[in-house]
C-alpha atoms as a PDB file:
ATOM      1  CA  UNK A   1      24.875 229.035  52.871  1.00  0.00           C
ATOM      2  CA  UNK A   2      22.880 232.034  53.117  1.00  0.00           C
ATOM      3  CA  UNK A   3      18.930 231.785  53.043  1.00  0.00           C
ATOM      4  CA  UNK A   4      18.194 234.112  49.899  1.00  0.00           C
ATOM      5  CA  UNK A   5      14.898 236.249  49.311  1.00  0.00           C
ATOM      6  CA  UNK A   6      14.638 237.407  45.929  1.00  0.00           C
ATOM      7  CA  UNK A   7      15.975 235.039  43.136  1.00  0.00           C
ATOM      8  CA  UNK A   8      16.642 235.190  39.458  1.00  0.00           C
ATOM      9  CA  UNK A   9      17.583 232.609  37.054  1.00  0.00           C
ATOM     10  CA  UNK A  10      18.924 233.249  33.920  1.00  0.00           C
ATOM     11  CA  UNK A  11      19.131 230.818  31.397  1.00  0.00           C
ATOM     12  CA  UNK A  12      20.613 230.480  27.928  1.00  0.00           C
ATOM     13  CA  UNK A  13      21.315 227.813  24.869  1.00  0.00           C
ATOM     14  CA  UNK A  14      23.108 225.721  27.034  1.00  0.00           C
ATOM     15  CA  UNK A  15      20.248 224.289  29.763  1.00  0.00           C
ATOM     16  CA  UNK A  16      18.650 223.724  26.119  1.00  0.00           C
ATOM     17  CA  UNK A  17      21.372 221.464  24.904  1.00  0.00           C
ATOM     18  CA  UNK A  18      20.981 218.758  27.547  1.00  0.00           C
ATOM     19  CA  UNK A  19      17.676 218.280  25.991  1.00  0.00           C
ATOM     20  CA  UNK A  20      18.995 217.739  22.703  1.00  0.00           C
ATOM     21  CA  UNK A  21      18.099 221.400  21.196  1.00  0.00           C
ATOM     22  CA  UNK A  22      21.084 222.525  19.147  1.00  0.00           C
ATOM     23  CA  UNK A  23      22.268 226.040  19.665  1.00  0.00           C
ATOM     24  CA  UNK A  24      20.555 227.558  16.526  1.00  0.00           C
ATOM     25  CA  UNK A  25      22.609 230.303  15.814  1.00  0.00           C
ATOM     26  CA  UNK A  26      26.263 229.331  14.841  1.00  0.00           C
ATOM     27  CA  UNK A  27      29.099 231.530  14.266  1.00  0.00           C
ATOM     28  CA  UNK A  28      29.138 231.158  10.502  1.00  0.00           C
ATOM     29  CA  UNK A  29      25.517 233.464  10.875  1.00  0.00           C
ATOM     30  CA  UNK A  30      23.573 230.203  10.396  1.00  0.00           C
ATOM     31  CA  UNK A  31      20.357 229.511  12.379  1.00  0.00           C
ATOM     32  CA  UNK A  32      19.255 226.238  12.015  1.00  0.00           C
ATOM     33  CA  UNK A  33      20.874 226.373   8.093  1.00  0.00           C
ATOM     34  CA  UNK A  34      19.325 229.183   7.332  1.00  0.00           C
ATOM     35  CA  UNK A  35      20.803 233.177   6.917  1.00  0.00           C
ATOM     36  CA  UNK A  36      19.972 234.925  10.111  1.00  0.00           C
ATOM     37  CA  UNK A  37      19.084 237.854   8.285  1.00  0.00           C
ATOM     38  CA  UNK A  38      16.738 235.829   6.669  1.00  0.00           C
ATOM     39  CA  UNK A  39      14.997 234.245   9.292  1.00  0.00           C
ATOM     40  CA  UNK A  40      15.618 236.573  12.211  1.00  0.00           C
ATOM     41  CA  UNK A  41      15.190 239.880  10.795  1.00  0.00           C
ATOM     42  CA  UNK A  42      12.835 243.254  10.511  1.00  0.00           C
ATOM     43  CA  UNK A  43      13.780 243.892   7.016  1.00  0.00           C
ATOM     44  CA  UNK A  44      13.544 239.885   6.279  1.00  0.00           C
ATOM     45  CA  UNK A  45      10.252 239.291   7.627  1.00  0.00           C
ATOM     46  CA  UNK A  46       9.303 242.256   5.913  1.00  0.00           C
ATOM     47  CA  UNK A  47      10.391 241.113   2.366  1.00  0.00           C
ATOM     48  CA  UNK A  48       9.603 237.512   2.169  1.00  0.00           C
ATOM     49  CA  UNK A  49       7.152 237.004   5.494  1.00  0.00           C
ATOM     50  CA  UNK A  50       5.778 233.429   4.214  1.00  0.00           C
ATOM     51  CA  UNK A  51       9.026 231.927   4.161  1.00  0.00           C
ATOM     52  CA  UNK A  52       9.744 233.518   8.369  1.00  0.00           C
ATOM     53  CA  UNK A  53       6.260 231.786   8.854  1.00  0.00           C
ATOM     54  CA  UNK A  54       7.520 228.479   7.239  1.00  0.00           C
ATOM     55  CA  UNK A  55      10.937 228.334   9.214  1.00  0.00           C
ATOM     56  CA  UNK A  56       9.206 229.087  12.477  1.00  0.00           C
ATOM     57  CA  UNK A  57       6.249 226.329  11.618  1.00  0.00           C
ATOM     58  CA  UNK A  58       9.228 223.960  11.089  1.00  0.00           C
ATOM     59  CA  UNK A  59      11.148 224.508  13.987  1.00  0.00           C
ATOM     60  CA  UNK A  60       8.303 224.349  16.418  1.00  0.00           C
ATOM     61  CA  UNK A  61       7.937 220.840  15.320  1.00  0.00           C
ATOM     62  CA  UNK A  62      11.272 220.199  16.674  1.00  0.00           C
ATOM     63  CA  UNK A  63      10.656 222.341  19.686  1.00  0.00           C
ATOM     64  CA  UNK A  64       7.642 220.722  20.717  1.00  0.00           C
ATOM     65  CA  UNK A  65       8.625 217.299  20.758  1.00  0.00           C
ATOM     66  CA  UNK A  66      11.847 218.571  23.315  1.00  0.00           C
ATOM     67  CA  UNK A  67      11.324 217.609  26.887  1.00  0.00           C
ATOM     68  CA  UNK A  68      12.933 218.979  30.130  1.00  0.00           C
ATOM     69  CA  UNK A  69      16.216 218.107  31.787  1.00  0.00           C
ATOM     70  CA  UNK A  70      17.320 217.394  34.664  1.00  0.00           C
ATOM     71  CA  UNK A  71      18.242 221.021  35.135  1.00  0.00           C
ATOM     72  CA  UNK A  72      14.641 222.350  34.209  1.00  0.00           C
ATOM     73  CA  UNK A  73      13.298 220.443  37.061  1.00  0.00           C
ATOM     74  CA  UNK A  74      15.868 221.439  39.153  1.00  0.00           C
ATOM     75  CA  UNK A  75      14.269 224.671  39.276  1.00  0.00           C
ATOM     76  CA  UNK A  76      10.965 223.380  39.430  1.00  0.00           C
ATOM     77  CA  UNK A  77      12.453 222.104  42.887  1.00  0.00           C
ATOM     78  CA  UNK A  78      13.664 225.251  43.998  1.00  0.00           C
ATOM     79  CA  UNK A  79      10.579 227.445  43.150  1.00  0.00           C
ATOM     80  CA  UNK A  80       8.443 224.564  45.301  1.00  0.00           C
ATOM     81  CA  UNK A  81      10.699 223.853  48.017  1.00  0.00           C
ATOM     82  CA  UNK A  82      12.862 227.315  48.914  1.00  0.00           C
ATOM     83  CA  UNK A  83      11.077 230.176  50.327  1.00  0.00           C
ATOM     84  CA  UNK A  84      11.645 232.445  47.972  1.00  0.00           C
ATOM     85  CA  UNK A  85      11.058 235.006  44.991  1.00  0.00           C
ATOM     86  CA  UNK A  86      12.068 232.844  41.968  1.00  0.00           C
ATOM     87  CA  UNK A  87      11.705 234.263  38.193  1.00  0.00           C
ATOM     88  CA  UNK A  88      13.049 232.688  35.514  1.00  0.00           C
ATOM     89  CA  UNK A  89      15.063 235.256  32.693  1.00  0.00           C
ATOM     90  CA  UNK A  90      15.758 232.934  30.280  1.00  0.00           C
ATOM     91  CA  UNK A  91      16.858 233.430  26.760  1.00  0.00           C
ATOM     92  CA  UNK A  92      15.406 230.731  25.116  1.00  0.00           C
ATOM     93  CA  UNK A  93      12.242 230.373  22.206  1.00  0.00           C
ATOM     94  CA  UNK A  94      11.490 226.890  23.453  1.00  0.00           C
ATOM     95  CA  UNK A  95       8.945 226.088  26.038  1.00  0.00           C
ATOM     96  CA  UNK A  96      11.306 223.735  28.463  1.00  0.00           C
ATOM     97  CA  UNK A  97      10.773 225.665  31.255  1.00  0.00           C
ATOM     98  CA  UNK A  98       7.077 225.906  31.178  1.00  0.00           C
ATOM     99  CA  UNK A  99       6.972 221.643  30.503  1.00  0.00           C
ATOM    100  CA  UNK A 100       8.835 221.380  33.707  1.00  0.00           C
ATOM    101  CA  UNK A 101       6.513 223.706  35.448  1.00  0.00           C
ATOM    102  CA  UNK A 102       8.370 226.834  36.323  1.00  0.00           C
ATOM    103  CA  UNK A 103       7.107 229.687  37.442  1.00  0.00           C
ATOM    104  CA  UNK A 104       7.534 233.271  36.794  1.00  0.00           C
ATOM    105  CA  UNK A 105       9.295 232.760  33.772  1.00  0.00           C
ATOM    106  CA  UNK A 106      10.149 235.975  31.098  1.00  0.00           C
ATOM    107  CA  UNK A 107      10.823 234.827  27.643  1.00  0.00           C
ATOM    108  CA  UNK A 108      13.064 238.195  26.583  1.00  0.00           C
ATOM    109  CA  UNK A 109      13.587 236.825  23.061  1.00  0.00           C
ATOM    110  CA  UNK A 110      10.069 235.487  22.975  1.00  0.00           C
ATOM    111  CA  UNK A 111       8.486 231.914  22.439  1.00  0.00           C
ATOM    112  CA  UNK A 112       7.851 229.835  19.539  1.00  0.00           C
ATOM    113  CA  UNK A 113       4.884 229.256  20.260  1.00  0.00           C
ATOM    114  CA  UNK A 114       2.853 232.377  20.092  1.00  0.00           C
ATOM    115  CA  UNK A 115       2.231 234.816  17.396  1.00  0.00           C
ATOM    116  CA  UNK A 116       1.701 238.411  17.691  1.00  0.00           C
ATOM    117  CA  UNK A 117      -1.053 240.585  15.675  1.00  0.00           C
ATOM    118  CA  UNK A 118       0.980 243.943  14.554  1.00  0.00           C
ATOM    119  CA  UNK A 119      -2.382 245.138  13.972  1.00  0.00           C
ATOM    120  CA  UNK A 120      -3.704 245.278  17.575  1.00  0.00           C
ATOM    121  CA  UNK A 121      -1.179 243.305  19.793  1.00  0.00           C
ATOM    122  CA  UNK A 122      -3.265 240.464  20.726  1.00  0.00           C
ATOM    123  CA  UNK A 123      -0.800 237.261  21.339  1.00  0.00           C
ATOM    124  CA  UNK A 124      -1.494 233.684  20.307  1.00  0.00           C
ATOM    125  CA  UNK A 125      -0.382 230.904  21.386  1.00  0.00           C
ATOM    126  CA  UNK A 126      -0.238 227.747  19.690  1.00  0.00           C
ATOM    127  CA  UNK A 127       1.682 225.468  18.548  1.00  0.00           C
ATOM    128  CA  UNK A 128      -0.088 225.055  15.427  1.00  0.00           C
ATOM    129  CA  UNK A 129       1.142 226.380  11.634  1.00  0.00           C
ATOM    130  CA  UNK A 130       0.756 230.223  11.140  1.00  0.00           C
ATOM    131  CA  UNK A 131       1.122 232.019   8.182  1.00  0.00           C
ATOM    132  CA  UNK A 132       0.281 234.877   5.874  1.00  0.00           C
ATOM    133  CA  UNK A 133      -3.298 234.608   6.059  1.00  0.00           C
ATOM    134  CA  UNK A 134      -3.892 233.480   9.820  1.00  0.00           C
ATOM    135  CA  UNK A 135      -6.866 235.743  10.619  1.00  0.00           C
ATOM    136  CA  UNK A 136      -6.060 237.451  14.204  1.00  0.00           C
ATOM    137  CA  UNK A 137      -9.067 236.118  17.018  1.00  0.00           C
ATOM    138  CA  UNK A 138      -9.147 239.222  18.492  1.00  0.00           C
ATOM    139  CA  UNK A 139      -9.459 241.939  15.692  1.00  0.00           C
ATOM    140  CA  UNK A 140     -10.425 239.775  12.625  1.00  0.00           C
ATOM    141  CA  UNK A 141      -7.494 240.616  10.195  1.00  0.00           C
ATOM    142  CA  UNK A 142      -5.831 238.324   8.027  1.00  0.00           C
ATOM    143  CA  UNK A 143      -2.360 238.289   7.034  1.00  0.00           C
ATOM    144  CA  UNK A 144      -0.706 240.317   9.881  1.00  0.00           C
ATOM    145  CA  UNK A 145       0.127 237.447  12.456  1.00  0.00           C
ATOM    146  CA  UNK A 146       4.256 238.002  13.188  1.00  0.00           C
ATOM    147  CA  UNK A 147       6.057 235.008  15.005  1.00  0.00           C
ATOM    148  CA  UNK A 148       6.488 236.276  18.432  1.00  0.00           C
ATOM    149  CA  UNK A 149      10.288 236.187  18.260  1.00  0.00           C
ATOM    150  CA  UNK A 150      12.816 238.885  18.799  1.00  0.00           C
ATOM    151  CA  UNK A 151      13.850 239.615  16.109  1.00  0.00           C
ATOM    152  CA  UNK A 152      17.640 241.924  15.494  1.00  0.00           C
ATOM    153  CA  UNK A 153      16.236 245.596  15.088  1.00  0.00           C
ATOM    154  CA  UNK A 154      13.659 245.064  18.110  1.00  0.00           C
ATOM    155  CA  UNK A 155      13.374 245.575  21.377  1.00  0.00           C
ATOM    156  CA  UNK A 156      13.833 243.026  24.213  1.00  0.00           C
ATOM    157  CA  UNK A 157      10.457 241.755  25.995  1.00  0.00           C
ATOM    158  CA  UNK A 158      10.003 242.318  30.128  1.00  0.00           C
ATOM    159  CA  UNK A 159      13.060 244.701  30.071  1.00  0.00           C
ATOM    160  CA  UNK A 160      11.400 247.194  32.271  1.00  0.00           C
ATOM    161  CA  UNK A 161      10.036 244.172  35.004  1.00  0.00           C
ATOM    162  CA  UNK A 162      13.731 242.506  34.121  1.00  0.00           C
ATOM    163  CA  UNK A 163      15.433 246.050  35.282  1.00  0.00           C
ATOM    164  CA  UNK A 164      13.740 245.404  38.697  1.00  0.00           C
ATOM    165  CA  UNK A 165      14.604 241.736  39.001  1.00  0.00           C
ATOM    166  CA  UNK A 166      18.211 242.540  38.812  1.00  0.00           C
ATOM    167  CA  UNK A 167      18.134 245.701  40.710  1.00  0.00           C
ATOM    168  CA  UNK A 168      16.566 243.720  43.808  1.00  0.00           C
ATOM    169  CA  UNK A 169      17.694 240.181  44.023  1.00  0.00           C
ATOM    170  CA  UNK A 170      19.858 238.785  46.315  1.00  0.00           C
ATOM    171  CA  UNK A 171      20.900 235.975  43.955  1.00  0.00           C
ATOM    172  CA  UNK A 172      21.654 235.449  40.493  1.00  0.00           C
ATOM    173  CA  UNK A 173      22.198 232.262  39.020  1.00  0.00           C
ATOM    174  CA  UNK A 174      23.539 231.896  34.989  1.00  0.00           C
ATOM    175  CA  UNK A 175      23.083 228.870  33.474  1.00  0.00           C
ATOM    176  CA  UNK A 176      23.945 227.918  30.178  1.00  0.00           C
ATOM    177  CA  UNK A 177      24.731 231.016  28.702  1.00  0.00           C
ATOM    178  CA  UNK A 178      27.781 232.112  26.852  1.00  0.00           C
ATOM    179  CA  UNK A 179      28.209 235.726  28.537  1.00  0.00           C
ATOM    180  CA  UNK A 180      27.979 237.378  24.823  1.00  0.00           C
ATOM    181  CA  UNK A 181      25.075 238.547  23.663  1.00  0.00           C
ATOM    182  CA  UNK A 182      23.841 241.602  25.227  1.00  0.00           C
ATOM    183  CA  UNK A 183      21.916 242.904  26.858  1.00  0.00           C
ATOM    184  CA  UNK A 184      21.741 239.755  28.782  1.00  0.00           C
ATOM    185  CA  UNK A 185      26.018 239.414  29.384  1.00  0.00           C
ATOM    186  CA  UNK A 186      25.443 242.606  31.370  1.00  0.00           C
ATOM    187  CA  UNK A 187      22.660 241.212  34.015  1.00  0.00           C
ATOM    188  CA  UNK A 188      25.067 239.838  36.135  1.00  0.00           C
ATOM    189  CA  UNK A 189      27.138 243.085  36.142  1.00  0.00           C
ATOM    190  CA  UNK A 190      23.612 244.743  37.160  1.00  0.00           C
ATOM    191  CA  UNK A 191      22.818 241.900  39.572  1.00  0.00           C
ATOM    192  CA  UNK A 192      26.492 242.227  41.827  1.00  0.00           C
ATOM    193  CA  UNK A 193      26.347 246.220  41.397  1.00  0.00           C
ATOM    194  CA  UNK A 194      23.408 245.521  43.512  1.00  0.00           C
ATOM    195  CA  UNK A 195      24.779 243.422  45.880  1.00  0.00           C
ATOM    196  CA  UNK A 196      23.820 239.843  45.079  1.00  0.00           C
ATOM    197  CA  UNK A 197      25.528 236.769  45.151  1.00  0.00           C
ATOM    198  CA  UNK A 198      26.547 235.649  41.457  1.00  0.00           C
ATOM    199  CA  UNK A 199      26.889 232.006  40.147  1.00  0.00           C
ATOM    200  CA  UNK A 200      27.771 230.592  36.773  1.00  0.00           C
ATOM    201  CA  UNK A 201      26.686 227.396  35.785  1.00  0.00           C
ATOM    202  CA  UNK A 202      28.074 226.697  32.828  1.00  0.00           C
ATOM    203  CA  UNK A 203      30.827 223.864  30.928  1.00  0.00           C
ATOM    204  CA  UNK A 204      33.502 226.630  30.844  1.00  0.00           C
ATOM    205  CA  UNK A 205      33.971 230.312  32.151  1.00  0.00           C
ATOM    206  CA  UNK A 206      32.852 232.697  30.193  1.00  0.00           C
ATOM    207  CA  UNK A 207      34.295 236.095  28.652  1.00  0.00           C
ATOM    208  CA  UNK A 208      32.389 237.876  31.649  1.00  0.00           C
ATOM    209  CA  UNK A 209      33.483 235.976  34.321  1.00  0.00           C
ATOM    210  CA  UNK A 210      35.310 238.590  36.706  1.00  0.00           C
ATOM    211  CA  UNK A 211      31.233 239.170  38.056  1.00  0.00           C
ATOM    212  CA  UNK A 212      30.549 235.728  39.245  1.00  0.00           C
ATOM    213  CA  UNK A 213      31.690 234.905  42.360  1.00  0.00           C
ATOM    214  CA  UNK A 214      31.595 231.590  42.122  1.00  0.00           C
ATOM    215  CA  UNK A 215      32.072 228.907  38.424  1.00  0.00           C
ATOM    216  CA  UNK A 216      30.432 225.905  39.005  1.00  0.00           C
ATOM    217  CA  UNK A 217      31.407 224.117  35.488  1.00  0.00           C
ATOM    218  CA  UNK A 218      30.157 220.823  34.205  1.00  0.00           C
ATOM    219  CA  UNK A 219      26.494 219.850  32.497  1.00  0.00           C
ATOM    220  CA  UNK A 220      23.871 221.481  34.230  1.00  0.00           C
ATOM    221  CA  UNK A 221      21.791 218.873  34.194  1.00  0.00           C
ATOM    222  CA  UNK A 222      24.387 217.566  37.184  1.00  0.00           C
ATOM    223  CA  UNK A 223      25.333 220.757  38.504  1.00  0.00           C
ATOM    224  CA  UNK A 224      22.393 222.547  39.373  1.00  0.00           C
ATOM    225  CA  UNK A 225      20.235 219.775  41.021  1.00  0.00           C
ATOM    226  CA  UNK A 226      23.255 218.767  43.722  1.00  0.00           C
ATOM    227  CA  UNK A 227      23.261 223.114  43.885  1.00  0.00           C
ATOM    228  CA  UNK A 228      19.723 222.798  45.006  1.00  0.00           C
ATOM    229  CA  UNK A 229      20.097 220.439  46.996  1.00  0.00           C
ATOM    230  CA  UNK A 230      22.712 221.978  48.836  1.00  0.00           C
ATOM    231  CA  UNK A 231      20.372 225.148  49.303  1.00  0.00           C
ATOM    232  CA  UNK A 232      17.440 223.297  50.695  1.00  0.00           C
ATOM    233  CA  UNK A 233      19.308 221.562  53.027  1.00  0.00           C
ATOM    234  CA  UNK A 234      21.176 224.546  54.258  1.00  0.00           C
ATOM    235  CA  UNK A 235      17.216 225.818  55.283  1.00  0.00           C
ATOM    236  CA  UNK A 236      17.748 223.146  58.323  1.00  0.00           C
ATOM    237  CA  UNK A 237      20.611 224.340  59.501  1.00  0.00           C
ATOM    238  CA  UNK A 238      19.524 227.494  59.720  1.00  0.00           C
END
């Protein structure tokens, strides 16, 4: 196995699911039984902000009571033990990766536990109830706190550092995700354009798979920890 320099780690819904998060979104344009265009919106946040607030507050209860997998730590392992640059991409609103104590990690989609002021910019993070008239800590203003969520009809977060990730990594591991969203399908297309080695964790191929080089299917949670394994051994025999 080769000994790797620059690593990125991309994970999805899926690494999620081992630790008993649902997938959210389902493809009758529910998220957690609620209209996505509700919930998940510019133009719904915009119209009825107090109920957003109120679906976020709820499902950070449900967040913050998830632990990390087997896979989380996994990664913990590899950041500690392989001598390398390892960020974390991951797709995900929950806060699994930072309980298992990644590093580097770039929440594209945001996290559920911060809120951002649209009046100056100033994130907070809590897992604590916000709402319509949460004053802002930084600038004093009440009532313009937004869940720091991606929501459709906004921009992804970290693209630009993201961009370079891709663009120099040697590595690229999926896990988890199901290769259809975008921009995030494309990374691995980026990632092999580039010249690194591609790997898909995940319980079946996905529509993308022609740029991985190698499938590795099955729960990640049993995948990924024998794959680490496996690379910080190879480090001896080197």
């Amino acid at each position: 196995m080769n000994i790797y320099k620059n690593i990125v780690i991309l994970t999805g819904a899926g690494i999620s699911a081992e630790s008993g998060l649902a997938t959210f979104r389902s493809s009758n344009g529910l998220w957690n039984n609620h209209k996505v265009e509700d919930v998940a919106t510019v133009e719904g946040f915009a119209k009825n902000p107090a109920y957003v607030h109120d679906f976020y507050n709820e499902l950070k209860l449900e967040l913050a009571k998830a632990k990390p997998n087997n896979a989380h730590l996994a990664i913990t392992k590899l950041q500690k033990e392989y001598p390398a640059n390892i960020s974390v991409v991951t797709q995900n609103v929950d806060t699994l990766h930072e309980k298992a104590k990644n590093k580097n990690i770039f929440h594209i989609h945001g996290q559920i536990n911060q809120a951002v002021c649209l009046n100056c910019g100033h994130i907070l993070e809590t897992f604590d109830d916000v709402g319509i008239f949460t004053t802002c800590n930084k600038c004093n203003t009440q009532g313009m706190m937004k869940p720091n969520i991606v929501f459709f009809g906004e921009n992804l977060l970290y693209m630009d550092k993201v961009e370079k990730l891709l663009t120099t990594c040697d590595l690229f591991l999926s896990i988890g995700t199901s290769g259809i969203v975008f921009p995030a399908a494309s990374f691995v297309q980026t990632a092999k354009y580039y010249g690194a080695k591609t790997y898909e964790f995940n319980l079946e191929t996905t529509s993308n798979n022609c740029y991985f080089d190698e499938h590795i299917k099955g729960p990640a949670g049993t995948t990924l920890p024998a794959f680490v394994d496996n690379m910080i051994k190879s480090l001896s025999k080197n």
